[in-house]
C-alpha atoms as a PDB file:
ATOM      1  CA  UNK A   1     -13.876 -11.132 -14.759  1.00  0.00           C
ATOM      2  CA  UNK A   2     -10.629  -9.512 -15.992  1.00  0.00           C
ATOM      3  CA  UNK A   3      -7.697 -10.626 -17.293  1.00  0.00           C
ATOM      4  CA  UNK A   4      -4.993  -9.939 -14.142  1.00  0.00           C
ATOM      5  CA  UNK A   5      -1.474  -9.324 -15.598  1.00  0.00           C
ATOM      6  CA  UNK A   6       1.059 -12.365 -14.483  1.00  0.00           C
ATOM      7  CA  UNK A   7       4.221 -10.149 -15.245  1.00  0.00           C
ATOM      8  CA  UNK A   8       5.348  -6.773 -16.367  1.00  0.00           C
ATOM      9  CA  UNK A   9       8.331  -6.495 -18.584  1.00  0.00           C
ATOM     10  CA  UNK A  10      10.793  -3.550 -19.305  1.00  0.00           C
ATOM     11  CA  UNK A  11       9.730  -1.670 -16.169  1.00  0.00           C
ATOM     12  CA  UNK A  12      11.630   0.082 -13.131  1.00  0.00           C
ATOM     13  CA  UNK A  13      10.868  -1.386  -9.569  1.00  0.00           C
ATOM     14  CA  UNK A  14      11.494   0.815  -6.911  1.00  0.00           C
ATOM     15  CA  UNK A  15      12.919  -0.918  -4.346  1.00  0.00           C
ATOM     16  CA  UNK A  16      11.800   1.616  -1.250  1.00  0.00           C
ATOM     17  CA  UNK A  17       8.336  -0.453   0.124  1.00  0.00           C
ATOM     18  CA  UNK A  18       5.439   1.808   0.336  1.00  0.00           C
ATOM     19  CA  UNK A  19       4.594   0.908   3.897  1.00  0.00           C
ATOM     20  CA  UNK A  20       0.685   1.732   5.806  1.00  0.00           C
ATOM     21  CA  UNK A  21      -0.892   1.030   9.012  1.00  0.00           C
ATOM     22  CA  UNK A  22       2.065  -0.194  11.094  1.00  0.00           C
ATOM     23  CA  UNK A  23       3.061  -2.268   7.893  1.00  0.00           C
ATOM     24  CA  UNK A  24      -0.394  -4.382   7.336  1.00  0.00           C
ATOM     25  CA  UNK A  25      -0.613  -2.913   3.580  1.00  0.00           C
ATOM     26  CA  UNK A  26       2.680  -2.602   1.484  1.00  0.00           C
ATOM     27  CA  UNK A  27       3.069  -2.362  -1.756  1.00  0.00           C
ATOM     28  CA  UNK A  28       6.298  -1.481  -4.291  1.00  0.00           C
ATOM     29  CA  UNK A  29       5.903   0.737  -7.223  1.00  0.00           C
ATOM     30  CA  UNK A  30       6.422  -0.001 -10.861  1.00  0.00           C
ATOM     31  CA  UNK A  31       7.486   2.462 -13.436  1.00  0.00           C
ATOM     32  CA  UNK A  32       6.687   1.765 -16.871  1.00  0.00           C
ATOM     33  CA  UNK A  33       9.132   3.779 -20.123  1.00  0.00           C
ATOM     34  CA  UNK A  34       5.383   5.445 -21.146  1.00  0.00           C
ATOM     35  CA  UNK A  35       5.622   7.598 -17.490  1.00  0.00           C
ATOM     36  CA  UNK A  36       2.704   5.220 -16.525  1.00  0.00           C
ATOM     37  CA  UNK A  37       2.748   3.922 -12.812  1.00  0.00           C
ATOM     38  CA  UNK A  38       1.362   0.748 -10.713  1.00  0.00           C
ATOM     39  CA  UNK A  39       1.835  -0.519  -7.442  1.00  0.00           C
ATOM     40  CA  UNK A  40       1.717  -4.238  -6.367  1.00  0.00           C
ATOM     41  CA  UNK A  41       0.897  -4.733  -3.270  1.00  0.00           C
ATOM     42  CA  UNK A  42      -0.355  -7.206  -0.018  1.00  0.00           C
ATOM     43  CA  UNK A  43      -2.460  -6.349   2.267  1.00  0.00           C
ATOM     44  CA  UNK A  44      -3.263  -8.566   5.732  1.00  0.00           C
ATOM     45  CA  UNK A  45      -6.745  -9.112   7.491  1.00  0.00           C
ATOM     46  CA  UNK A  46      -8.300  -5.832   8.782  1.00  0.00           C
ATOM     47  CA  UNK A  47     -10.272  -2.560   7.224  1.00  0.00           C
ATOM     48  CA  UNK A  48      -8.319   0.254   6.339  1.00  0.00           C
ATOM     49  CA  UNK A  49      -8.973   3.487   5.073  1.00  0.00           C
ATOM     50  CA  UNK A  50      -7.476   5.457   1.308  1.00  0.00           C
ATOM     51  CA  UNK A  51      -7.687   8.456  -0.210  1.00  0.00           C
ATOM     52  CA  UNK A  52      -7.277   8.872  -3.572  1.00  0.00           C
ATOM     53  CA  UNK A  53      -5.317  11.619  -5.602  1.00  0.00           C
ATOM     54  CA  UNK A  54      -5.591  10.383  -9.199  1.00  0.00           C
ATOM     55  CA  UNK A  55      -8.389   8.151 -10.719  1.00  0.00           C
ATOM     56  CA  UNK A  56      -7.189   4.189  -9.441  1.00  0.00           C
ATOM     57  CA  UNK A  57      -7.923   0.701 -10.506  1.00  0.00           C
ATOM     58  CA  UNK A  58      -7.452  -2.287  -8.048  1.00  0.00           C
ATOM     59  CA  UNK A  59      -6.908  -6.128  -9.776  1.00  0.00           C
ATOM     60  CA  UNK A  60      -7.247  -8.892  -7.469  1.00  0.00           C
ATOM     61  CA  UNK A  61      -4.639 -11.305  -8.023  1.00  0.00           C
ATOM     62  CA  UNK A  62      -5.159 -13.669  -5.314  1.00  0.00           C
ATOM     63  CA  UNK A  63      -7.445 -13.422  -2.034  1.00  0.00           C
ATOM     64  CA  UNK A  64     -10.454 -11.498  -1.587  1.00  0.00           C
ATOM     65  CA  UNK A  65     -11.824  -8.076   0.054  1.00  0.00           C
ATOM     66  CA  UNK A  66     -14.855  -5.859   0.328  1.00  0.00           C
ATOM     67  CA  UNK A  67     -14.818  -2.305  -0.485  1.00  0.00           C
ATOM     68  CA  UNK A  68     -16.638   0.411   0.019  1.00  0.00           C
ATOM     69  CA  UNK A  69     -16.225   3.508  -2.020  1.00  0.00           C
ATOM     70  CA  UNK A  70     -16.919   6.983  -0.042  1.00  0.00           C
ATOM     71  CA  UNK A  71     -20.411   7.853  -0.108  1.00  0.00           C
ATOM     72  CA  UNK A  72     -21.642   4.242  -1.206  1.00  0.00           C
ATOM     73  CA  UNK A  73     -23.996   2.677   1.693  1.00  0.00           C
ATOM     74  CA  UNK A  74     -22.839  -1.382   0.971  1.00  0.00           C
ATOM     75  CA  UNK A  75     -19.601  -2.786   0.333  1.00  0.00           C
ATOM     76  CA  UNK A  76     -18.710  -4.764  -2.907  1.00  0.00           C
ATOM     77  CA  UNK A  77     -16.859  -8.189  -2.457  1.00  0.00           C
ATOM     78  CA  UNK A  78     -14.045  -8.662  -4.312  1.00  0.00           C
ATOM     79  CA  UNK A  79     -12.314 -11.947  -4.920  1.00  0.00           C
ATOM     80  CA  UNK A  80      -9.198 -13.038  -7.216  1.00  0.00           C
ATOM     81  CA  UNK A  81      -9.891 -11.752 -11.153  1.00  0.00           C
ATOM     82  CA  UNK A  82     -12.000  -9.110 -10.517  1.00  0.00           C
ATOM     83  CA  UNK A  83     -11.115  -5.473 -10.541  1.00  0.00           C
ATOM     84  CA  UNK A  84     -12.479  -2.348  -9.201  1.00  0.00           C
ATOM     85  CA  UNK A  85     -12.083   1.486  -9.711  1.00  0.00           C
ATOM     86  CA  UNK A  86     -12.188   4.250  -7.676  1.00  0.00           C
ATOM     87  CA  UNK A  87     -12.481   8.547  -9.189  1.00  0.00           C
ATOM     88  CA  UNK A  88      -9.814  10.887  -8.485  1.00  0.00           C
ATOM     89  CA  UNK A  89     -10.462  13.153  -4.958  1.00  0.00           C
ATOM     90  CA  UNK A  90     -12.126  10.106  -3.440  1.00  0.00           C
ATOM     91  CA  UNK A  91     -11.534   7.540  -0.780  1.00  0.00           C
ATOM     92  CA  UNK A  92     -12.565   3.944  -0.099  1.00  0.00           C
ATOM     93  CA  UNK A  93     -12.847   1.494   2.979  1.00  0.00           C
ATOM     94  CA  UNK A  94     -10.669  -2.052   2.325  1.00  0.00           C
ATOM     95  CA  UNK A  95     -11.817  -5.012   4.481  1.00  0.00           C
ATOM     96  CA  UNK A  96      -9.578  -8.491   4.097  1.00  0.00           C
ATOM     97  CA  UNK A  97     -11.629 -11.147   6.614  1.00  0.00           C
ATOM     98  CA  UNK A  98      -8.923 -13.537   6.204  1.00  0.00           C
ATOM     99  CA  UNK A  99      -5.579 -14.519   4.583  1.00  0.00           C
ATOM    100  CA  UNK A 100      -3.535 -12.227   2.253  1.00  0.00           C
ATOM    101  CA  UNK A 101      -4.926 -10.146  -0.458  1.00  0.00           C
ATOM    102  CA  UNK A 102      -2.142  -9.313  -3.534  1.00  0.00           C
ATOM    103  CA  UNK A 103      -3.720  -6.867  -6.000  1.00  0.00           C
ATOM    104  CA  UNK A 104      -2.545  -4.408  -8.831  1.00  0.00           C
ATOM    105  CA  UNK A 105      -2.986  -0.768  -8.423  1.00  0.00           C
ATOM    106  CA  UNK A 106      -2.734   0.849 -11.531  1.00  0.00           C
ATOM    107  CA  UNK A 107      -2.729   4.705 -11.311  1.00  0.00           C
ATOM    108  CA  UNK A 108      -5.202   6.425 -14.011  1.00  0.00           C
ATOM    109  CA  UNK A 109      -4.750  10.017 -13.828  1.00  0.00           C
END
């Protein structure tokens, strides 16, 4: 289990919501003085599909999820405290059964 960050200090929040699937994930971006960026984000019961650009790194604040990296035949279950990473180029599967899930996306690359 990680340690999830409870706050972020001396960081820009954009205030524009990054908005997907008719608004069932949405998330707002942090900028940090280093150049380094997160999101934060909810996302509501149902599977979506991402894509990945750079190398990411989910945190599970609160709620649960299964995910399923491209390529991989099983999902993983996720719950509040744990993390999980995904490579740059790549794309996972997100499945919430229930509730809200809040994570950290933390951009790697």
């Amino acid at each position: 289990m990680t340690t999830i960050p409870t706050q972020f200090d001396g960081v820009t929040v954009l205030a524009k919501a990054n908005v997907y699937f008719d608004g069932k994930v949405v998330s707002h971006t942090i900028r940090f003085p280093d150049g380094g960026r997160k999101t934060l984000g909810l996302i509501q019961p149902g599977t979506y599909h991402f894509s990945t650009a750079a190398a990411e790194r989910m945190e599970i604040v609160a709620g649960a999820c299964a995910v399923k990296l491209d390529g991989q035949a099983m999902p993983r279950l996720c719950a509040a405290g744990e993390a999980f990473t995904m490579p740059a180029k790549s794309g996972f599967d997100i499945t919430v059964a229930d509730g809200l899930c809040e994570y950290i996306c933390s951009y790697l690359g």
